[in-house]
PDB file of N, CA and C in Angstrom:
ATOM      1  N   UNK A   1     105.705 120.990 113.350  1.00  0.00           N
ATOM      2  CA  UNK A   1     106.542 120.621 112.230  1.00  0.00           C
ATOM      3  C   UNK A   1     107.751 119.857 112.747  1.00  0.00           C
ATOM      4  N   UNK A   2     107.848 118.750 112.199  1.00  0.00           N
ATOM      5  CA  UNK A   2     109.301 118.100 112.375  1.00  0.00           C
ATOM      6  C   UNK A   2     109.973 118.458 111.742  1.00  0.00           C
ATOM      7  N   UNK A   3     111.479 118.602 111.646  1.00  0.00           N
ATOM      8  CA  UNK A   3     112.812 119.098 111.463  1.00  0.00           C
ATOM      9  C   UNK A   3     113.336 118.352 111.218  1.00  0.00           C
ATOM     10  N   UNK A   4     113.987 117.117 110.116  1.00  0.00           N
ATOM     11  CA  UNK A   4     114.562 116.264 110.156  1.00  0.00           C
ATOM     12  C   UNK A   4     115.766 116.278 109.616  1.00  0.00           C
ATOM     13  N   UNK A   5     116.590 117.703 109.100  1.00  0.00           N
ATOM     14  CA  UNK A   5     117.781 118.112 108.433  1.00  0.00           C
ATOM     15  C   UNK A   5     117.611 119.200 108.399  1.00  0.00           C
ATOM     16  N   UNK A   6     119.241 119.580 107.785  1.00  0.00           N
ATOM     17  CA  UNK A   6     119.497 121.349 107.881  1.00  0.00           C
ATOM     18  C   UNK A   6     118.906 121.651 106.619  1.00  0.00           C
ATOM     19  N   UNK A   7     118.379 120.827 105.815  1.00  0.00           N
ATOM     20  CA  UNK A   7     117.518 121.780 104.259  1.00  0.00           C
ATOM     21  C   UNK A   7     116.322 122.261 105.224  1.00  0.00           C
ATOM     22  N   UNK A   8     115.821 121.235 105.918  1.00  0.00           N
ATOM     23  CA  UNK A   8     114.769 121.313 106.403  1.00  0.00           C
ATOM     24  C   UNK A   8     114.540 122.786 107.275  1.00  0.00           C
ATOM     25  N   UNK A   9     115.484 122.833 107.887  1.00  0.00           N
ATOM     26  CA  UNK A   9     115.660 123.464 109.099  1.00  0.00           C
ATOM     27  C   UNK A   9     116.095 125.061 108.041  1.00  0.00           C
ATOM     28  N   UNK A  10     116.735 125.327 107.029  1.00  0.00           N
ATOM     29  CA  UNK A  10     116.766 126.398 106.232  1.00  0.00           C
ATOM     30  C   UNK A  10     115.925 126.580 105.952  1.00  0.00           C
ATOM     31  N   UNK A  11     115.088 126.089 105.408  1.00  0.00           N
ATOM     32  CA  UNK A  11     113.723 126.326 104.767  1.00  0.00           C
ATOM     33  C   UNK A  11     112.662 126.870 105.920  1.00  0.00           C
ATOM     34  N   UNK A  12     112.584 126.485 107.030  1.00  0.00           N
ATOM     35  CA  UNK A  12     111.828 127.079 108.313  1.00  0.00           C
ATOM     36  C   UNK A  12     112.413 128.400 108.191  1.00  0.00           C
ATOM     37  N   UNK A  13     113.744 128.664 108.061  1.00  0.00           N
ATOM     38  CA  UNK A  13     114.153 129.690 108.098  1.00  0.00           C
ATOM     39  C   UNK A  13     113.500 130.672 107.226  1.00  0.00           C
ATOM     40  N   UNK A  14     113.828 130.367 106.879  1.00  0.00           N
ATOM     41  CA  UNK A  14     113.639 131.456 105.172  1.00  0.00           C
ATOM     42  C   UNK A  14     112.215 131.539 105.288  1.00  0.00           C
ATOM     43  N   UNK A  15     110.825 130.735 105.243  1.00  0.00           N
ATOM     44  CA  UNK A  15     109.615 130.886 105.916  1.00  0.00           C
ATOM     45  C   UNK A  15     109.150 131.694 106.620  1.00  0.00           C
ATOM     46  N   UNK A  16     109.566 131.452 107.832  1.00  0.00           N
ATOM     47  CA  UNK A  16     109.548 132.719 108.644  1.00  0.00           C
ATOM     48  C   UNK A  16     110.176 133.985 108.405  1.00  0.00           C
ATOM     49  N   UNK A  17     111.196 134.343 107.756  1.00  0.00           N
ATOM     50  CA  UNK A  17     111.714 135.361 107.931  1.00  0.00           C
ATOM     51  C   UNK A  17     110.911 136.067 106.642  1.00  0.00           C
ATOM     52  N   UNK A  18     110.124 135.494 105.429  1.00  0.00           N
ATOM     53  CA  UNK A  18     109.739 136.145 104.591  1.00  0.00           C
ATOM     54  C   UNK A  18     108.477 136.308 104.960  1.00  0.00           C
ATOM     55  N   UNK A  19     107.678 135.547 105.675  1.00  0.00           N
ATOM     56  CA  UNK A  19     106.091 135.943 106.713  1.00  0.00           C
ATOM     57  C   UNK A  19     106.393 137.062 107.428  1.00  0.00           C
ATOM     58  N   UNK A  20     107.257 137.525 108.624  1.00  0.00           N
ATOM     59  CA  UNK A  20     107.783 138.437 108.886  1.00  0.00           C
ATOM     60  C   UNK A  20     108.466 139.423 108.636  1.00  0.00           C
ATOM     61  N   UNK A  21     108.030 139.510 106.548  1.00  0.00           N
ATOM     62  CA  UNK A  21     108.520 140.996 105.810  1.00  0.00           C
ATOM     63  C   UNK A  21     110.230 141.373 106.277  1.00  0.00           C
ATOM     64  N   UNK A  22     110.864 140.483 106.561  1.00  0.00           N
ATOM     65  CA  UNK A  22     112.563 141.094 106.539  1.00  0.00           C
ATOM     66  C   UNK A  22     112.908 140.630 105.332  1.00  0.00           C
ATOM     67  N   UNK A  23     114.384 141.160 105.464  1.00  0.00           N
ATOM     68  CA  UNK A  23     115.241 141.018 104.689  1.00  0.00           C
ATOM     69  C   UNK A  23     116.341 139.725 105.081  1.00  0.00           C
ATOM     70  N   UNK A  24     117.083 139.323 103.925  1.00  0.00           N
ATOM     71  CA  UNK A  24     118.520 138.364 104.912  1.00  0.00           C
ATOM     72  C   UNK A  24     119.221 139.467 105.767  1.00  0.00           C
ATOM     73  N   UNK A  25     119.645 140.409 105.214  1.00  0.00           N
ATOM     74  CA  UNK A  25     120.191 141.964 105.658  1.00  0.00           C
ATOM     75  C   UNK A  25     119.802 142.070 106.532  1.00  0.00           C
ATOM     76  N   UNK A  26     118.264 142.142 106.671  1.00  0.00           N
ATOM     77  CA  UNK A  26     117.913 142.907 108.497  1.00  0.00           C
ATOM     78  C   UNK A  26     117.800 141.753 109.305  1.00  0.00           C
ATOM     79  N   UNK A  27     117.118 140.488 108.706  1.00  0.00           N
ATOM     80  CA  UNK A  27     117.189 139.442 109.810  1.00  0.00           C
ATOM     81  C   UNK A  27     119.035 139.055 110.743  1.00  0.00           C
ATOM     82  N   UNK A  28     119.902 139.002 109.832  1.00  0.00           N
ATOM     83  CA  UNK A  28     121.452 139.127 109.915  1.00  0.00           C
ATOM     84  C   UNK A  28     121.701 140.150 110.952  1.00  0.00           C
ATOM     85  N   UNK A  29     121.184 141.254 110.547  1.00  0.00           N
ATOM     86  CA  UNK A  29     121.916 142.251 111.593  1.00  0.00           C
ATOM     87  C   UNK A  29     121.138 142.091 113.284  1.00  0.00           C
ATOM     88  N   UNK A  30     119.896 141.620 113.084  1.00  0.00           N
ATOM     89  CA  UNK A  30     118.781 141.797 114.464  1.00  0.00           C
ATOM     90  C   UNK A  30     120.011 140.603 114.799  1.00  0.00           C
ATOM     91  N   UNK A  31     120.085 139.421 114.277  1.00  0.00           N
ATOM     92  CA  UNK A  31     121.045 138.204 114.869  1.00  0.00           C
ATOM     93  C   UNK A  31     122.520 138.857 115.715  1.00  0.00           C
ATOM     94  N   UNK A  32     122.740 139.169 114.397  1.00  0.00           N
ATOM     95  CA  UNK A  32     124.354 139.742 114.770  1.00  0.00           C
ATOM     96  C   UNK A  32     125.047 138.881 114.223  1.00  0.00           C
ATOM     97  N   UNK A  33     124.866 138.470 112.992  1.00  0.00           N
ATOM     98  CA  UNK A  33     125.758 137.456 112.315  1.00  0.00           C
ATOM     99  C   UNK A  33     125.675 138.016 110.844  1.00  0.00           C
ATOM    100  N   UNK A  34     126.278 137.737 110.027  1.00  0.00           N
ATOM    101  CA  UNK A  34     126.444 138.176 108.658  1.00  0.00           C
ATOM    102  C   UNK A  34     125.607 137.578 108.009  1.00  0.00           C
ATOM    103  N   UNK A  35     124.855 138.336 106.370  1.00  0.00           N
ATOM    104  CA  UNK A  35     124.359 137.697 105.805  1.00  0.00           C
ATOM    105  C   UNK A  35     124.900 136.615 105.103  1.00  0.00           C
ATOM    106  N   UNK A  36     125.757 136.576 104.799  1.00  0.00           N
ATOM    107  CA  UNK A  36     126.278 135.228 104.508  1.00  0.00           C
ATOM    108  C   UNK A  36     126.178 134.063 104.740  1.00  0.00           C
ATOM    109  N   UNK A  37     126.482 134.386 106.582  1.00  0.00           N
ATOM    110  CA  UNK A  37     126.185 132.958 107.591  1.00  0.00           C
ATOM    111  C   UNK A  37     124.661 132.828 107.236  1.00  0.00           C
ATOM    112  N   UNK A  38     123.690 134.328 107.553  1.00  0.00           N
ATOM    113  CA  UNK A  38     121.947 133.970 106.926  1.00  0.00           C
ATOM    114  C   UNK A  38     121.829 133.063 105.760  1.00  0.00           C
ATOM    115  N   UNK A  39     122.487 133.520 104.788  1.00  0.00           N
ATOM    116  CA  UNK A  39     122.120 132.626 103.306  1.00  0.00           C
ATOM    117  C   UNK A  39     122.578 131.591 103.560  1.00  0.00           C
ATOM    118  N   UNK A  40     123.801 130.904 104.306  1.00  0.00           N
ATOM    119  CA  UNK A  40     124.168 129.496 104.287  1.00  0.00           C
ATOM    120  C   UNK A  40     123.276 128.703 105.152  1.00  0.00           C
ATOM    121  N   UNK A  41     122.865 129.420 106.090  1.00  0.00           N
ATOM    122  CA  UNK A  41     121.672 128.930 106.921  1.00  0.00           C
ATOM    123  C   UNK A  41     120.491 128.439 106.347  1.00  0.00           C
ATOM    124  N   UNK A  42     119.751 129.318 105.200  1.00  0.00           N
ATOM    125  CA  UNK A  42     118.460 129.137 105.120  1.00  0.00           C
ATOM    126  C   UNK A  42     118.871 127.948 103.634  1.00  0.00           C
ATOM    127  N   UNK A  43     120.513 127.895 103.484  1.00  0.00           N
ATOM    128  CA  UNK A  43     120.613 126.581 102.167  1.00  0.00           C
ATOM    129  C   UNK A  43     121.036 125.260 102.583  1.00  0.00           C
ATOM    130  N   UNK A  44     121.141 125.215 104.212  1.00  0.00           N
ATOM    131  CA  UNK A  44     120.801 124.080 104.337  1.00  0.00           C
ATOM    132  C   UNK A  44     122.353 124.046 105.160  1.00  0.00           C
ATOM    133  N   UNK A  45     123.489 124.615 104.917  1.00  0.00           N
ATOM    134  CA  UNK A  45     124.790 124.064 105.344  1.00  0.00           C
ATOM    135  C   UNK A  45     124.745 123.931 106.436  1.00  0.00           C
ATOM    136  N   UNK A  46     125.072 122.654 106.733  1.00  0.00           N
ATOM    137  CA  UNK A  46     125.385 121.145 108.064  1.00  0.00           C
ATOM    138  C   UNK A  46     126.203 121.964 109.402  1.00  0.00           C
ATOM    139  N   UNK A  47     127.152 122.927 109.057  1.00  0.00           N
ATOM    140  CA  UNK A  47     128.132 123.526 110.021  1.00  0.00           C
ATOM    141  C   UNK A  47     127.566 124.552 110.714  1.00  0.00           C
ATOM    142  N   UNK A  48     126.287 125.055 110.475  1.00  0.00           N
ATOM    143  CA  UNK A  48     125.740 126.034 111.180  1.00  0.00           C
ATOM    144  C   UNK A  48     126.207 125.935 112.891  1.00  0.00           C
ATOM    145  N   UNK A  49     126.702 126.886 113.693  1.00  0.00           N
ATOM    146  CA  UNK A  49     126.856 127.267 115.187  1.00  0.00           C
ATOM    147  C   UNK A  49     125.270 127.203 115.834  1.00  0.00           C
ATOM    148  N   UNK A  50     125.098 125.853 116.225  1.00  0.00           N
ATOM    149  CA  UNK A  50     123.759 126.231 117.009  1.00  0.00           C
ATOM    150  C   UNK A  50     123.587 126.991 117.970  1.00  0.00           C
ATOM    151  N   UNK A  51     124.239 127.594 118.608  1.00  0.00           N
ATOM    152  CA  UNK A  51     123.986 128.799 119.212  1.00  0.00           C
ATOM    153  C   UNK A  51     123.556 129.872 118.524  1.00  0.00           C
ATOM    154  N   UNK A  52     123.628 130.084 117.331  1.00  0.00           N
ATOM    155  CA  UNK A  52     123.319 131.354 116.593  1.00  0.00           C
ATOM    156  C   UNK A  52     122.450 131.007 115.785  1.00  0.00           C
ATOM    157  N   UNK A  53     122.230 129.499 115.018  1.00  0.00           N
ATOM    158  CA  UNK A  53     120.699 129.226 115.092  1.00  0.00           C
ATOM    159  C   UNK A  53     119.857 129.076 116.203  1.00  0.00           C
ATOM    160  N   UNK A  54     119.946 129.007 117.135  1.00  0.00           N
ATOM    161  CA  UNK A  54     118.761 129.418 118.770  1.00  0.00           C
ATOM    162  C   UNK A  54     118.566 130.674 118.500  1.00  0.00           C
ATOM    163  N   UNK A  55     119.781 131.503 118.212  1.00  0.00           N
ATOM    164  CA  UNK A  55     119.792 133.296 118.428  1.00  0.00           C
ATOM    165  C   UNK A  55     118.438 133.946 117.342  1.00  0.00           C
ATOM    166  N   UNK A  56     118.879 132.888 115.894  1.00  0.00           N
ATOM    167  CA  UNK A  56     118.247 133.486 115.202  1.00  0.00           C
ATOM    168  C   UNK A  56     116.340 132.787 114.829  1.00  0.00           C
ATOM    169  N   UNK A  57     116.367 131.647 115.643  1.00  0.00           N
ATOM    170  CA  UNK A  57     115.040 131.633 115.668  1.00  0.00           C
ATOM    171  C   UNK A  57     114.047 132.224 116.652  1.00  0.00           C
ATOM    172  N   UNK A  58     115.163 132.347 117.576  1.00  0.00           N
ATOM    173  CA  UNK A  58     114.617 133.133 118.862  1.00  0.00           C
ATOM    174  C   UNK A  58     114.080 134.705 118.266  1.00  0.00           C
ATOM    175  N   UNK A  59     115.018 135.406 117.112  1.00  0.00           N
ATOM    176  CA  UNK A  59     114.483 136.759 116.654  1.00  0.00           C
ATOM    177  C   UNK A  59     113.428 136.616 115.863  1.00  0.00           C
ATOM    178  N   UNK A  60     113.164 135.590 115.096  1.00  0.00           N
ATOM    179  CA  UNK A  60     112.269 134.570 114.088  1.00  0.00           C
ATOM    180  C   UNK A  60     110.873 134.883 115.210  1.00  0.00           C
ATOM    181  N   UNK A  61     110.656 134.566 116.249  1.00  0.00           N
ATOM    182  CA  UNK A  61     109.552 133.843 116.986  1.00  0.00           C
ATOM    183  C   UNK A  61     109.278 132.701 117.328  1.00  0.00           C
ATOM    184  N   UNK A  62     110.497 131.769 116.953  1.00  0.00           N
ATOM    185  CA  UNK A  62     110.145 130.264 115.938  1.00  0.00           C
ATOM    186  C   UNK A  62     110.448 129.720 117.526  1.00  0.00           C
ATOM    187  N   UNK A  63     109.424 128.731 118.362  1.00  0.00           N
ATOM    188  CA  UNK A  63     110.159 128.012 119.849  1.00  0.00           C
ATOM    189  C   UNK A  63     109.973 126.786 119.357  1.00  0.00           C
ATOM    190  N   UNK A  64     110.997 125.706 119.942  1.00  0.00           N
ATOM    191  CA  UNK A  64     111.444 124.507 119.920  1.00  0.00           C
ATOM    192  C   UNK A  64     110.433 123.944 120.847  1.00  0.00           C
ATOM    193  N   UNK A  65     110.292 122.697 120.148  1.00  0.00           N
ATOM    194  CA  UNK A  65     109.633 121.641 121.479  1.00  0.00           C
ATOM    195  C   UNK A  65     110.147 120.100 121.165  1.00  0.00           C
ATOM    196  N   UNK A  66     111.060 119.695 122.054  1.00  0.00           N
ATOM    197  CA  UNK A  66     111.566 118.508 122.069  1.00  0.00           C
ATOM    198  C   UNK A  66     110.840 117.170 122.300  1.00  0.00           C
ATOM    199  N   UNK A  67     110.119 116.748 121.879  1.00  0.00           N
ATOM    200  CA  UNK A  67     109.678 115.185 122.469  1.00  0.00           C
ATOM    201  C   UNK A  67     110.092 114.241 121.764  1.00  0.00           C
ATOM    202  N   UNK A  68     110.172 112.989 122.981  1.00  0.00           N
ATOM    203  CA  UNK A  68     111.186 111.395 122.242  1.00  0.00           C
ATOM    204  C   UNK A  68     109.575 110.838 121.037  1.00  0.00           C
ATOM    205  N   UNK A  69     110.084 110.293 120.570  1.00  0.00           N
ATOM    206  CA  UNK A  69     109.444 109.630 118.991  1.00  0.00           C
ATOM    207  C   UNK A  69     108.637 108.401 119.565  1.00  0.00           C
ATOM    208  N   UNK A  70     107.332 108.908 119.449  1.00  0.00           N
ATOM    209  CA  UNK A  70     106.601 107.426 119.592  1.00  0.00           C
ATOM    210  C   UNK A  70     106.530 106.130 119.055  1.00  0.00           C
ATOM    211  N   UNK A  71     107.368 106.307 117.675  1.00  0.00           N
ATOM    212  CA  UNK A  71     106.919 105.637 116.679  1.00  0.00           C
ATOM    213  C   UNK A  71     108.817 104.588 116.750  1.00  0.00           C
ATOM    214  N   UNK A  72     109.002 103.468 116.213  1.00  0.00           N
ATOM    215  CA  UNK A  72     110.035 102.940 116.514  1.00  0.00           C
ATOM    216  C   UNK A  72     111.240 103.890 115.638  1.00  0.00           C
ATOM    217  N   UNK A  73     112.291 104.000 116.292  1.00  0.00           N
ATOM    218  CA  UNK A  73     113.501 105.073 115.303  1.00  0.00           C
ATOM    219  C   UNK A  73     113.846 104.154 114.711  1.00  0.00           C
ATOM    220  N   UNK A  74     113.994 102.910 114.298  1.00  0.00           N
ATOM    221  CA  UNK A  74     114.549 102.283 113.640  1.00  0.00           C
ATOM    222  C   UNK A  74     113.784 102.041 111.943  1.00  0.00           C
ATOM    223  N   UNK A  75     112.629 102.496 112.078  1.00  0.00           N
ATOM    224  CA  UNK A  75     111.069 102.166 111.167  1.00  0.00           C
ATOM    225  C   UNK A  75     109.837 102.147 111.006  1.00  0.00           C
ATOM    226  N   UNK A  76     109.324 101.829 110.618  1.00  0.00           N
ATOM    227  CA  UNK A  76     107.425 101.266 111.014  1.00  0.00           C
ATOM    228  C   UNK A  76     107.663  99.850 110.800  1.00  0.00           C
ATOM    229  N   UNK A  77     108.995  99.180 111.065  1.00  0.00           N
ATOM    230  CA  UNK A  77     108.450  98.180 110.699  1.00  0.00           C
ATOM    231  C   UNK A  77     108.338  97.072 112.120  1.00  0.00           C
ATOM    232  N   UNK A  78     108.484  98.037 113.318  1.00  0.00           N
ATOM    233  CA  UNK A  78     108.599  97.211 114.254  1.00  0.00           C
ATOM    234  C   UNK A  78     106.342  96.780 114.545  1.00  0.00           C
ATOM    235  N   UNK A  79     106.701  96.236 115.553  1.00  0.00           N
ATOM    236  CA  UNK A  79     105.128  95.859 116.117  1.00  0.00           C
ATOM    237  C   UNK A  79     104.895  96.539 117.586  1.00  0.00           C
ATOM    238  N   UNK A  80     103.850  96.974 117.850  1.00  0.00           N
ATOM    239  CA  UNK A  80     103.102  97.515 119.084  1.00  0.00           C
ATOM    240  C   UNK A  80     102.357  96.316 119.511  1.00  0.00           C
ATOM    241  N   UNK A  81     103.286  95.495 120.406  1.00  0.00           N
ATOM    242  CA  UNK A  81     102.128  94.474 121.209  1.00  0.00           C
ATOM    243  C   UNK A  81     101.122  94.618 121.853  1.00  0.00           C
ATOM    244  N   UNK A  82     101.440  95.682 122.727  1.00  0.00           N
ATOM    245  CA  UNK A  82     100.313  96.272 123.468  1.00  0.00           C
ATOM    246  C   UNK A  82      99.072  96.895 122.768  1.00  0.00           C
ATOM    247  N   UNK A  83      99.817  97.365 121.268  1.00  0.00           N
ATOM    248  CA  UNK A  83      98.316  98.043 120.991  1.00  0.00           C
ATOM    249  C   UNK A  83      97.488  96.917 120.077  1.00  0.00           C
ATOM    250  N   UNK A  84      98.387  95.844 119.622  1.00  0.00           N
ATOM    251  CA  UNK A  84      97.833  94.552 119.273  1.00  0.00           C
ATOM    252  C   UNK A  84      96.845  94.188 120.088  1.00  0.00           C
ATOM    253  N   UNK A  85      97.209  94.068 121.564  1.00  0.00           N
ATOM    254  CA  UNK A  85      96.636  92.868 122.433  1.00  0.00           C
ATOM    255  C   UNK A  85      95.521  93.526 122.541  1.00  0.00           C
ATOM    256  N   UNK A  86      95.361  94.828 123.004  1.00  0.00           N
ATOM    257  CA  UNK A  86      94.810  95.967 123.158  1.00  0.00           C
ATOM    258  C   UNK A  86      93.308  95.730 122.292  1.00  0.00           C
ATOM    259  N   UNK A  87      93.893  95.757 120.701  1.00  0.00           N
ATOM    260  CA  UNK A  87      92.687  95.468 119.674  1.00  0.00           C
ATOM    261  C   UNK A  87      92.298  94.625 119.793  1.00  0.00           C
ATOM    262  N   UNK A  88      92.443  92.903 120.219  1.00  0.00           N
ATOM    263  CA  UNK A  88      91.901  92.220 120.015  1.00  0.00           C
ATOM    264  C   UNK A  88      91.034  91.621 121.328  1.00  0.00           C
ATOM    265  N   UNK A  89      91.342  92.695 122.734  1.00  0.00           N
ATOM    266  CA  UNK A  89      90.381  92.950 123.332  1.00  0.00           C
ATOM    267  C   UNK A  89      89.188  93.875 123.193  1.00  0.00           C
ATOM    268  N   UNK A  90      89.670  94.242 122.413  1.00  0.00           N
ATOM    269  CA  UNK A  90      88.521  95.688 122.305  1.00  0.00           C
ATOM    270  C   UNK A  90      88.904  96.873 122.781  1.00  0.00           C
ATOM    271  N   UNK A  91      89.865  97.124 123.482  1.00  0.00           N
ATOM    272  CA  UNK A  91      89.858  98.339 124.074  1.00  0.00           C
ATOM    273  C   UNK A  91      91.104  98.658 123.524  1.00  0.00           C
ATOM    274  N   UNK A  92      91.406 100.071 124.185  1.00  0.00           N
ATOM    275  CA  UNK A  92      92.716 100.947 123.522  1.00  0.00           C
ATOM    276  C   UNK A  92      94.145 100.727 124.597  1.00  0.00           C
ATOM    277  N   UNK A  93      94.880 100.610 123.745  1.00  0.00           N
ATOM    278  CA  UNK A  93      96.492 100.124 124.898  1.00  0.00           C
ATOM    279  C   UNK A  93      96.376 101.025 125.950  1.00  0.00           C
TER     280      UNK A  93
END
């Protein structure tokens, strides 16, 4: 799953934590952060302490995997020469 914002990234939250039968209450306390900070978390608010989102996906089960974007960050609207040239040899870049 890509992550592309904190709605996004609440919503993983809240996912997991309701597959895994908790509460905001008990997920909050296993963290060590208030439910409060839980509910602002799983609604998306931008200011979240990433340290205590690590803490709390780490109690989640939830692991990160970082890789750079194959695809251009700017769009789809750039071109793959290589996989152009590629096709019109026949073979794969």
């Amino acid at each position: 799953m890509v992550i592309k914002s904190s709605a996004e990234l609440g919503h993983l939250v809240r996912d997991f934590r309701t597959r895994r039968g908790l509460t905001q209450a008990r997920l909050a306390a296993d963290v060590g952060v208030s439910r409060k900070w839980l509910i602002d978390l799983e609604a998306g608010k931008r200011t979240a302490d990433l340290s205590l989102v690590l803490r709390t996906l780490n109690v989640l089960g939830v692991e990160l995997d970082a890789k750079g974007r194959t695809s251009n960050p700017i769009g789809n609207s750039g071109v793959d020469l290589n996989a152009l040239i590629a096709q019109s040899r026949g073979s794969k870049p």
